[in-house]
C-alpha atoms as a PDB file:
ATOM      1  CA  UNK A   1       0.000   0.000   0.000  1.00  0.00           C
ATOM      2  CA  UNK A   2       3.098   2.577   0.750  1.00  0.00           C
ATOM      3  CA  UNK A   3       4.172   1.620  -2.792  1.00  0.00           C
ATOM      4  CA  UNK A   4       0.864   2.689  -4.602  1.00  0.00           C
ATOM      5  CA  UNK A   5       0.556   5.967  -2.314  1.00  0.00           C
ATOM      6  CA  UNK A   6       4.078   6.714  -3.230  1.00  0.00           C
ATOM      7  CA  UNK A   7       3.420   6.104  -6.668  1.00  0.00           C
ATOM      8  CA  UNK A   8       0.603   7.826  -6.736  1.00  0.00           C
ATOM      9  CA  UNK A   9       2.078  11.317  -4.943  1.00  0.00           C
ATOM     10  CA  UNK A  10       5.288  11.287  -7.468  1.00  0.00           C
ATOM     11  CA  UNK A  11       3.077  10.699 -10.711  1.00  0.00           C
ATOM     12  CA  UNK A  12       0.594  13.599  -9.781  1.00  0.00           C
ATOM     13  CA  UNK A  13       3.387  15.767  -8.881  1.00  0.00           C
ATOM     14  CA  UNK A  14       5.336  14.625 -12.256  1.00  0.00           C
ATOM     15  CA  UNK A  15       1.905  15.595 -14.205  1.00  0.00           C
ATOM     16  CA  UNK A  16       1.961  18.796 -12.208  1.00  0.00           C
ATOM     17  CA  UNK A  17       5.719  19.337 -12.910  1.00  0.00           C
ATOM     18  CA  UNK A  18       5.324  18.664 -16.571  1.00  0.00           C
ATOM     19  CA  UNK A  19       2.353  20.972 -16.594  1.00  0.00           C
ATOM     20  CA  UNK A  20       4.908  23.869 -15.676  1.00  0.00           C
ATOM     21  CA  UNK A  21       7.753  23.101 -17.722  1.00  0.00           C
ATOM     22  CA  UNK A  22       6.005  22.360 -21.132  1.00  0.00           C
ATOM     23  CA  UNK A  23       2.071  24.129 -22.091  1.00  0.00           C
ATOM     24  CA  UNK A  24      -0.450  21.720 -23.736  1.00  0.00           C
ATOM     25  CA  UNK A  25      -1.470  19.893 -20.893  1.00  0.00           C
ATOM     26  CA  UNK A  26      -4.681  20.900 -19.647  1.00  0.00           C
ATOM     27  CA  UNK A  27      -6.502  19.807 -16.079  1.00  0.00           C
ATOM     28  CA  UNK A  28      -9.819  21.390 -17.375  1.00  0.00           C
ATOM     29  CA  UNK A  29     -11.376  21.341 -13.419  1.00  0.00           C
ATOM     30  CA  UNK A  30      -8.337  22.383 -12.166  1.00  0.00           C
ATOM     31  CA  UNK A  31      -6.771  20.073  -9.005  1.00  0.00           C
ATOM     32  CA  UNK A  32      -9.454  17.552  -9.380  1.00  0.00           C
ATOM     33  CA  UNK A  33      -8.672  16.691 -12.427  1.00  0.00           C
ATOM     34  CA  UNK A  34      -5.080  16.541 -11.784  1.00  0.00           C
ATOM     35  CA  UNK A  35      -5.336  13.925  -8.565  1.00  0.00           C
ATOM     36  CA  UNK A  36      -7.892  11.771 -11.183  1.00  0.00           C
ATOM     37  CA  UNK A  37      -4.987  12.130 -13.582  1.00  0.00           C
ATOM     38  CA  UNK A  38      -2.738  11.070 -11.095  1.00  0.00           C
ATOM     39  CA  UNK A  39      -4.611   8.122  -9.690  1.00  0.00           C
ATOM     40  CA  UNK A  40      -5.270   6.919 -13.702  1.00  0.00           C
ATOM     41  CA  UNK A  41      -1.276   7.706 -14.375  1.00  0.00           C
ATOM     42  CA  UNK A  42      -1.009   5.434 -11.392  1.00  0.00           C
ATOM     43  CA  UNK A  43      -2.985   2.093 -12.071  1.00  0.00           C
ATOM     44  CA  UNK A  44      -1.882   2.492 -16.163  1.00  0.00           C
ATOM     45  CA  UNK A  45       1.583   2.353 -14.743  1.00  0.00           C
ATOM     46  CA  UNK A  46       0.936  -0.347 -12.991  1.00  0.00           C
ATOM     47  CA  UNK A  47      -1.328  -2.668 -14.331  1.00  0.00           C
ATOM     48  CA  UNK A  48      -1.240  -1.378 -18.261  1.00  0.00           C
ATOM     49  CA  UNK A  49       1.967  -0.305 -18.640  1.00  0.00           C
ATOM     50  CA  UNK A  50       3.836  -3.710 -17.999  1.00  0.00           C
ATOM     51  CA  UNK A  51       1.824  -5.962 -20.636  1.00  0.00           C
ATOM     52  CA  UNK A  52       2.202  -3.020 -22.820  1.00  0.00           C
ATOM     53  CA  UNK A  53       6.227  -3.342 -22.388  1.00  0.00           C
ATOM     54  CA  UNK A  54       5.487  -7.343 -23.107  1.00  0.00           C
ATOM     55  CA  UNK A  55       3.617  -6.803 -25.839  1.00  0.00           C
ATOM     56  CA  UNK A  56       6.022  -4.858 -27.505  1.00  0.00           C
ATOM     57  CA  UNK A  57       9.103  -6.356 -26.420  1.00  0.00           C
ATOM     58  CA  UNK A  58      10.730  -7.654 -29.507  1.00  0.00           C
ATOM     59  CA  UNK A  59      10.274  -3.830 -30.896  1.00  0.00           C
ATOM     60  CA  UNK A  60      11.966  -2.500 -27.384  1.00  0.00           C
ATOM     61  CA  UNK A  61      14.697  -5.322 -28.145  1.00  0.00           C
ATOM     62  CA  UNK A  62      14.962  -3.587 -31.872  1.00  0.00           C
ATOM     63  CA  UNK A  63      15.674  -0.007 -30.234  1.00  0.00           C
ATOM     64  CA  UNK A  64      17.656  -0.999 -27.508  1.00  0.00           C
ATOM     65  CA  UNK A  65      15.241   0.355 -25.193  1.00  0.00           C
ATOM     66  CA  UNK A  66      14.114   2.834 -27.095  1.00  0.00           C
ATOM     67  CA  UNK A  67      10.760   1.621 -27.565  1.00  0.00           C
ATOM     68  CA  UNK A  68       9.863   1.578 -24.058  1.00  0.00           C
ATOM     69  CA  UNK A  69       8.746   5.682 -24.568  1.00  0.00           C
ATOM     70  CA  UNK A  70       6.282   4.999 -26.826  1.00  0.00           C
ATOM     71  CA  UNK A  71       4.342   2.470 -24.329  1.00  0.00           C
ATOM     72  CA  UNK A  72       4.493   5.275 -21.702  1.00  0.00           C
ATOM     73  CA  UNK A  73       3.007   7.165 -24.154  1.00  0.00           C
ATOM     74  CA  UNK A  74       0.292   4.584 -24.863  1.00  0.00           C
ATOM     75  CA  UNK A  75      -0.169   4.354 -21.009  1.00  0.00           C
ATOM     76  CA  UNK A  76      -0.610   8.382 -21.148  1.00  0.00           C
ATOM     77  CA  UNK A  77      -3.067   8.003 -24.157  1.00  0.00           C
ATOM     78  CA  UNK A  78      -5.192   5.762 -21.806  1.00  0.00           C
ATOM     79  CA  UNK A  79      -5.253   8.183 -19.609  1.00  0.00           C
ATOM     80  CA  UNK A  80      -6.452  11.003 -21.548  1.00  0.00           C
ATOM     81  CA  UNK A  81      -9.180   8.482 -22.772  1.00  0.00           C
ATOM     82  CA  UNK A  82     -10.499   7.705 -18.799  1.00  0.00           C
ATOM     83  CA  UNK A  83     -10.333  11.368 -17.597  1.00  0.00           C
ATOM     84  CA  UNK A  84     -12.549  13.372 -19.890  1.00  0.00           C
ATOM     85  CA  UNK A  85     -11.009  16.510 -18.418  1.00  0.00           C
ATOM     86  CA  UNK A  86      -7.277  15.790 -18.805  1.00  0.00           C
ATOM     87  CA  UNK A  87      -6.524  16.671 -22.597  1.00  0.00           C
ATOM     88  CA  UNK A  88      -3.175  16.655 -24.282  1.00  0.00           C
ATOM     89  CA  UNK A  89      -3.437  19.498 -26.710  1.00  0.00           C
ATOM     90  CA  UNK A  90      -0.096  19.487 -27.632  1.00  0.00           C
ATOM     91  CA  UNK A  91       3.728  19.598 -26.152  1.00  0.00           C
ATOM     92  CA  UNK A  92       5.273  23.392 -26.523  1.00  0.00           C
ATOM     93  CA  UNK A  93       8.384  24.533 -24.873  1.00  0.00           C
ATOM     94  CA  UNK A  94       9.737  27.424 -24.633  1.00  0.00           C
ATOM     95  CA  UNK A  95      13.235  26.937 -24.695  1.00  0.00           C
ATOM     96  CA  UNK A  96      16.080  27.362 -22.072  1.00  0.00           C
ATOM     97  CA  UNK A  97      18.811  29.814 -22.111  1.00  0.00           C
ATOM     98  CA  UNK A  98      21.490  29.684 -19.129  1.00  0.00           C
ATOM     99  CA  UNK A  99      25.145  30.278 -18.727  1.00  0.00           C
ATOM    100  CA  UNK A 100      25.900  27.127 -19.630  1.00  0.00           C
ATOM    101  CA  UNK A 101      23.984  26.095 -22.460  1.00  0.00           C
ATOM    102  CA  UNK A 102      20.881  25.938 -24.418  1.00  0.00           C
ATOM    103  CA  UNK A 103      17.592  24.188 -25.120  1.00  0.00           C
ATOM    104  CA  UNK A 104      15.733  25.028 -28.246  1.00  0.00           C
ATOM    105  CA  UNK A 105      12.396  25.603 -28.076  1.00  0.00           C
ATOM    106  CA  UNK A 106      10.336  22.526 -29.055  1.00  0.00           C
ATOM    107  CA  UNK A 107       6.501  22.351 -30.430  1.00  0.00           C
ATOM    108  CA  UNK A 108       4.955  19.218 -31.153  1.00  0.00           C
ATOM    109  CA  UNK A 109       1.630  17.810 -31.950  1.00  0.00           C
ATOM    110  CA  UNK A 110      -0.988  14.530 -31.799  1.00  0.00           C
ATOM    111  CA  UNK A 111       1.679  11.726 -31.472  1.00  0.00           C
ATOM    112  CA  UNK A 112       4.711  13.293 -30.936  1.00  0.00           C
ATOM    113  CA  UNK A 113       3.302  15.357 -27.947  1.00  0.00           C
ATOM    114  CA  UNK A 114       2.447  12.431 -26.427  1.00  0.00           C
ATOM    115  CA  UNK A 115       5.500  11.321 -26.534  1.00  0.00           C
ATOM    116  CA  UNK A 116       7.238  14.093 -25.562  1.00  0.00           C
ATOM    117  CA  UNK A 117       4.950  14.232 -22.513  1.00  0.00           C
ATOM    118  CA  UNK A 118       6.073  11.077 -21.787  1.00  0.00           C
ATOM    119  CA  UNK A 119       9.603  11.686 -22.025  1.00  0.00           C
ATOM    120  CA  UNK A 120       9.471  14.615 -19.631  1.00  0.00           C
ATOM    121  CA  UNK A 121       7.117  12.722 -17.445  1.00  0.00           C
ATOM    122  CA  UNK A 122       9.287   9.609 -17.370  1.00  0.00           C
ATOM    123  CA  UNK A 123      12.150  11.908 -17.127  1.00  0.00           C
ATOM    124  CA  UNK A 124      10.606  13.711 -14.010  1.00  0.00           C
ATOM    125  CA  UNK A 125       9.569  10.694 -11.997  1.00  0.00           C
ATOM    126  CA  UNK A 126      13.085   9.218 -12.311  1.00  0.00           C
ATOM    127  CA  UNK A 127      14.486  12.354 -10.590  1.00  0.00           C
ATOM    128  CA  UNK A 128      11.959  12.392  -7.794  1.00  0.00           C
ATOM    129  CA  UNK A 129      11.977   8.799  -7.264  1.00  0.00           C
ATOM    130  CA  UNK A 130      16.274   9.153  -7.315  1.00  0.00           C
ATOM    131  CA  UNK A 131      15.437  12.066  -4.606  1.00  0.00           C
ATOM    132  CA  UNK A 132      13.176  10.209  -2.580  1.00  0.00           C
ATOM    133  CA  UNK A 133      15.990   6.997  -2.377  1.00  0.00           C
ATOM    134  CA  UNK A 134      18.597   9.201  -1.202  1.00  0.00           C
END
């Protein structure tokens, strides 16, 4: 049960995260649909998610693990298709200028948003849960 709740509370605040960072994610009710989004996030990631990664295995095998993005994006699809009021419009951002170096700013639509929400979400939830262990 600690393992879902925790699960749950990193996945919201990934969605929430993602929210900020990149626009075209939209919680139409505001925080109620983000927990629902969170809760769905939660049981596609754990029940759908793994048979997805089975089913396409030999194409994950192909990519060297590149593959495995695509059935977080599926998972994310399924969520946008339970919560009416989470919608995926589309994945714009901004771009990042620092000191250091630069991100271009990135727009992408249908498909390729959701997988670019999925990257940053993925990408987001393996920083928090790397936080968390430490």
């Amino acid at each position: 049960m600690k393992r879902i709740l925790k699960h749950y509370i990193v996945d919201t605040y990934a969605l929430y995260i993602a929210s900020q960072i990149a626009s075209g994610l939209t919680f139409e009710k505001g925080l109620e649909t983000l927990l629902l989004a969170g809760i769905a996030l939660t049981v596609a990631s754990i029940l759908a998610k793994p048979v997805i990664n089975v089913l396409l295995l030999p194409l994950t095998l192909i990519t060297f693990g590149l593959f495995k993005w695509v059935s977080s994006a599926i998972a994310l699809y399924l969520v946008t298709l339970v919560v009416s009021d989470f919608k995926i419009l589309g994945f714009h951002f901004s771009g990042l200028t620092t000191k250091f170096f630069d991100l271009p700013s990135i727009n992408l639509s249908g498909v390729l948003a959701l997988i670019g929400f999925s990257f940053l979400i993925s990408l987001i939830t393996s920083c928090l849960y790397w936080i968390i262990k430490s």
